[in-house]
C-alpha atoms as a PDB file:
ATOM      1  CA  UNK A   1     -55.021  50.630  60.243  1.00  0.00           C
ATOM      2  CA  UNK A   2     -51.631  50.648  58.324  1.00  0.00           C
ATOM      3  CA  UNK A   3     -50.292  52.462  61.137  1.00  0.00           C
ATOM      4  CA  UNK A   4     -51.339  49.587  63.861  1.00  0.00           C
ATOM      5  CA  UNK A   5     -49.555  46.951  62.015  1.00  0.00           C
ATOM      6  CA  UNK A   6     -46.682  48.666  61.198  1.00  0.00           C
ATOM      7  CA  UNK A   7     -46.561  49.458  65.582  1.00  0.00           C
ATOM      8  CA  UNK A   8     -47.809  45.672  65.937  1.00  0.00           C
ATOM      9  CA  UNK A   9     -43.567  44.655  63.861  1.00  0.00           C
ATOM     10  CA  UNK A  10     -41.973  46.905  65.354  1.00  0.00           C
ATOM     11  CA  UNK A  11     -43.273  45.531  68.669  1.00  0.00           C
ATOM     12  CA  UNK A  12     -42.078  42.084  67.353  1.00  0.00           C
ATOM     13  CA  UNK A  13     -38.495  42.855  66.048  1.00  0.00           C
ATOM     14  CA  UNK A  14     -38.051  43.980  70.180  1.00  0.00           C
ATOM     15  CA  UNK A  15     -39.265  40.894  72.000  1.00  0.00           C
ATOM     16  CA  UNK A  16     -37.185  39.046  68.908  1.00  0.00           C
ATOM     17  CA  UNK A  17     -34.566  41.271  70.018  1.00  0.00           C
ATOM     18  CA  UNK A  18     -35.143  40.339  73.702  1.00  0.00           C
ATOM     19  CA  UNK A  19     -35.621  36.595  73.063  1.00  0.00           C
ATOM     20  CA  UNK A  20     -32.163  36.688  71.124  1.00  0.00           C
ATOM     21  CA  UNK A  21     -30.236  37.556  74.161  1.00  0.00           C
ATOM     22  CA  UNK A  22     -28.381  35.036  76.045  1.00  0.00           C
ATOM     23  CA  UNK A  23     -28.158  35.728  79.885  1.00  0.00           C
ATOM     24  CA  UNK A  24     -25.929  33.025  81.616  1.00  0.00           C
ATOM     25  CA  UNK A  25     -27.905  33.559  84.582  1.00  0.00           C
ATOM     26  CA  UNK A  26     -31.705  32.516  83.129  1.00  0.00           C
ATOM     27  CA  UNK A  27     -29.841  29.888  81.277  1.00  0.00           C
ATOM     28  CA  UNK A  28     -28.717  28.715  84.475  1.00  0.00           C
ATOM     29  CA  UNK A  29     -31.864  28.639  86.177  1.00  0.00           C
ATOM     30  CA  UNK A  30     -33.551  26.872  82.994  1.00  0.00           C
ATOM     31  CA  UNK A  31     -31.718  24.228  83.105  1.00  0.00           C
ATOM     32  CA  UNK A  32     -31.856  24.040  86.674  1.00  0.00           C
ATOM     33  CA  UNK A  33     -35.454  23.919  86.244  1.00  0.00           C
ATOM     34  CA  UNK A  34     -35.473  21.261  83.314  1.00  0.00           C
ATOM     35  CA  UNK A  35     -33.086  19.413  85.474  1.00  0.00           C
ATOM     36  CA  UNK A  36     -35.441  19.441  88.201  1.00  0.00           C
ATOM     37  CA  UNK A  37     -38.353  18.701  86.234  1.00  0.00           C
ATOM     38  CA  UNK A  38     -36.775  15.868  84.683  1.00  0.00           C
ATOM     39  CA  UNK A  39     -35.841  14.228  88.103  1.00  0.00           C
ATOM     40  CA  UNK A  40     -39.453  14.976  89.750  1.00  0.00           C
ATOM     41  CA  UNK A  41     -40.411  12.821  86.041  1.00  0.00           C
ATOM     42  CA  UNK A  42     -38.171  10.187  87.035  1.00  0.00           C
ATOM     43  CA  UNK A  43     -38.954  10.083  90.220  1.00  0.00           C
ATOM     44  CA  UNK A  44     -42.288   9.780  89.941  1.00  0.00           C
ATOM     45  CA  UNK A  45     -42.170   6.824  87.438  1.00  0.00           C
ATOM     46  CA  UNK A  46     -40.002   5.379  89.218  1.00  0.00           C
ATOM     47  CA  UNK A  47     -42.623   4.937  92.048  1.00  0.00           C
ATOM     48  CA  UNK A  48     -45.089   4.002  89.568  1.00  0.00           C
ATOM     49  CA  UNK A  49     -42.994   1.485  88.338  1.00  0.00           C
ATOM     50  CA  UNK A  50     -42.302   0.435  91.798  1.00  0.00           C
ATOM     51  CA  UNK A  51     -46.028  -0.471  92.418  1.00  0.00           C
ATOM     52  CA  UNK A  52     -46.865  -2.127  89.145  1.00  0.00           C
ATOM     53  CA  UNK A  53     -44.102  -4.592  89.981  1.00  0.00           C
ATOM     54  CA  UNK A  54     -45.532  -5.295  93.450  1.00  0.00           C
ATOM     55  CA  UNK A  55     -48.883  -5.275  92.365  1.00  0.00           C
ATOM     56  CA  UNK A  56     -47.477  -7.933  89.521  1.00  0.00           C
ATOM     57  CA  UNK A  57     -46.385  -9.835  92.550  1.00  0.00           C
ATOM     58  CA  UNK A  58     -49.066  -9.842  94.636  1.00  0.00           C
ATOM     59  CA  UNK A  59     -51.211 -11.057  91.606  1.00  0.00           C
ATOM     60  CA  UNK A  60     -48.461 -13.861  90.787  1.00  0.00           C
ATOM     61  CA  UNK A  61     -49.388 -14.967  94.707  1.00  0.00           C
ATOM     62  CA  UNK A  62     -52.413 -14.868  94.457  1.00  0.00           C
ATOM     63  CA  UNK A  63     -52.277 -17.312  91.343  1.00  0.00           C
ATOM     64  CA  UNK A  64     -50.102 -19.515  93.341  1.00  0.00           C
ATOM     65  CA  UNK A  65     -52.351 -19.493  95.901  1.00  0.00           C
ATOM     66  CA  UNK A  66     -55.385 -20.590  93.592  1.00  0.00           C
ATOM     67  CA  UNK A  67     -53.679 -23.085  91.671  1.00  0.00           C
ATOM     68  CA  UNK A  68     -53.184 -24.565  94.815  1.00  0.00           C
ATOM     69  CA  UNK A  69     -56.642 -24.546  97.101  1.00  0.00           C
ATOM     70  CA  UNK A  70     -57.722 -26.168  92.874  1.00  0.00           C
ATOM     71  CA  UNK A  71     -54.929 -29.126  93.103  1.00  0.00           C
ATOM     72  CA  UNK A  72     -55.984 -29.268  96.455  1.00  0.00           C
ATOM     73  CA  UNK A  73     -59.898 -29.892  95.729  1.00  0.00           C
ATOM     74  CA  UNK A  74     -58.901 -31.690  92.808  1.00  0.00           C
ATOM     75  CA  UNK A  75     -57.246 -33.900  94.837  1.00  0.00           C
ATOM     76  CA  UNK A  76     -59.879 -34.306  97.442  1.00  0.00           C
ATOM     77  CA  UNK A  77     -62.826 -34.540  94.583  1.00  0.00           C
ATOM     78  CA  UNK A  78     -60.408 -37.550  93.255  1.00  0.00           C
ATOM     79  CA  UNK A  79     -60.512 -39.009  97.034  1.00  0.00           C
ATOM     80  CA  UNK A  80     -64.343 -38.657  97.890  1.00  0.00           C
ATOM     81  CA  UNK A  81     -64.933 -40.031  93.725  1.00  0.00           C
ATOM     82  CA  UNK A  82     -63.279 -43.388  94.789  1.00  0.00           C
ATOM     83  CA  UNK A  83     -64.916 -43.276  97.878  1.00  0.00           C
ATOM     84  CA  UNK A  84     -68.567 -43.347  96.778  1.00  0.00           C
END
């Protein structure tokens, strides 16, 4: 069992060995890939954002709208209370 752990760090000091190593190359396409990542993120909040903020303004007309047809039936309730 010794002998499995001692194969198990020896395994580790090589991918450590491995990790270690910096090729210009995968660095390159890393942070062409976080770049892109980071944009698609952006991107997609973005849009997100972009549809709260009509949704916000949709809902602000549609307040509009309300308080009006209510000043409007306010108005006419006042009319048809003098009437009768």
């Amino acid at each position: 069992m010794a002998e499995i752990k001692q194969d198990h760090k020896a395994d580790e000091s090589e991918n450590y060995a491995v990790g270690n190593s910096t090729d210009p190359k995968n660095m390159q396409e890393l942070t062409q890939y976080v770049q892109t990542l980071l944009q698609n993120m952006q991107d997609k909040f973005q849009s997100m954002s972009d549809q709260i903020i009509g949704r916000i303004d949709e809902m602000g007309n549609k307040i509009d709208d309300l308080e009006k047809n209510i000043a409007d039936l306010m108005t006419q309730a006042g009319v048809e209370g003098t009437d009768k």
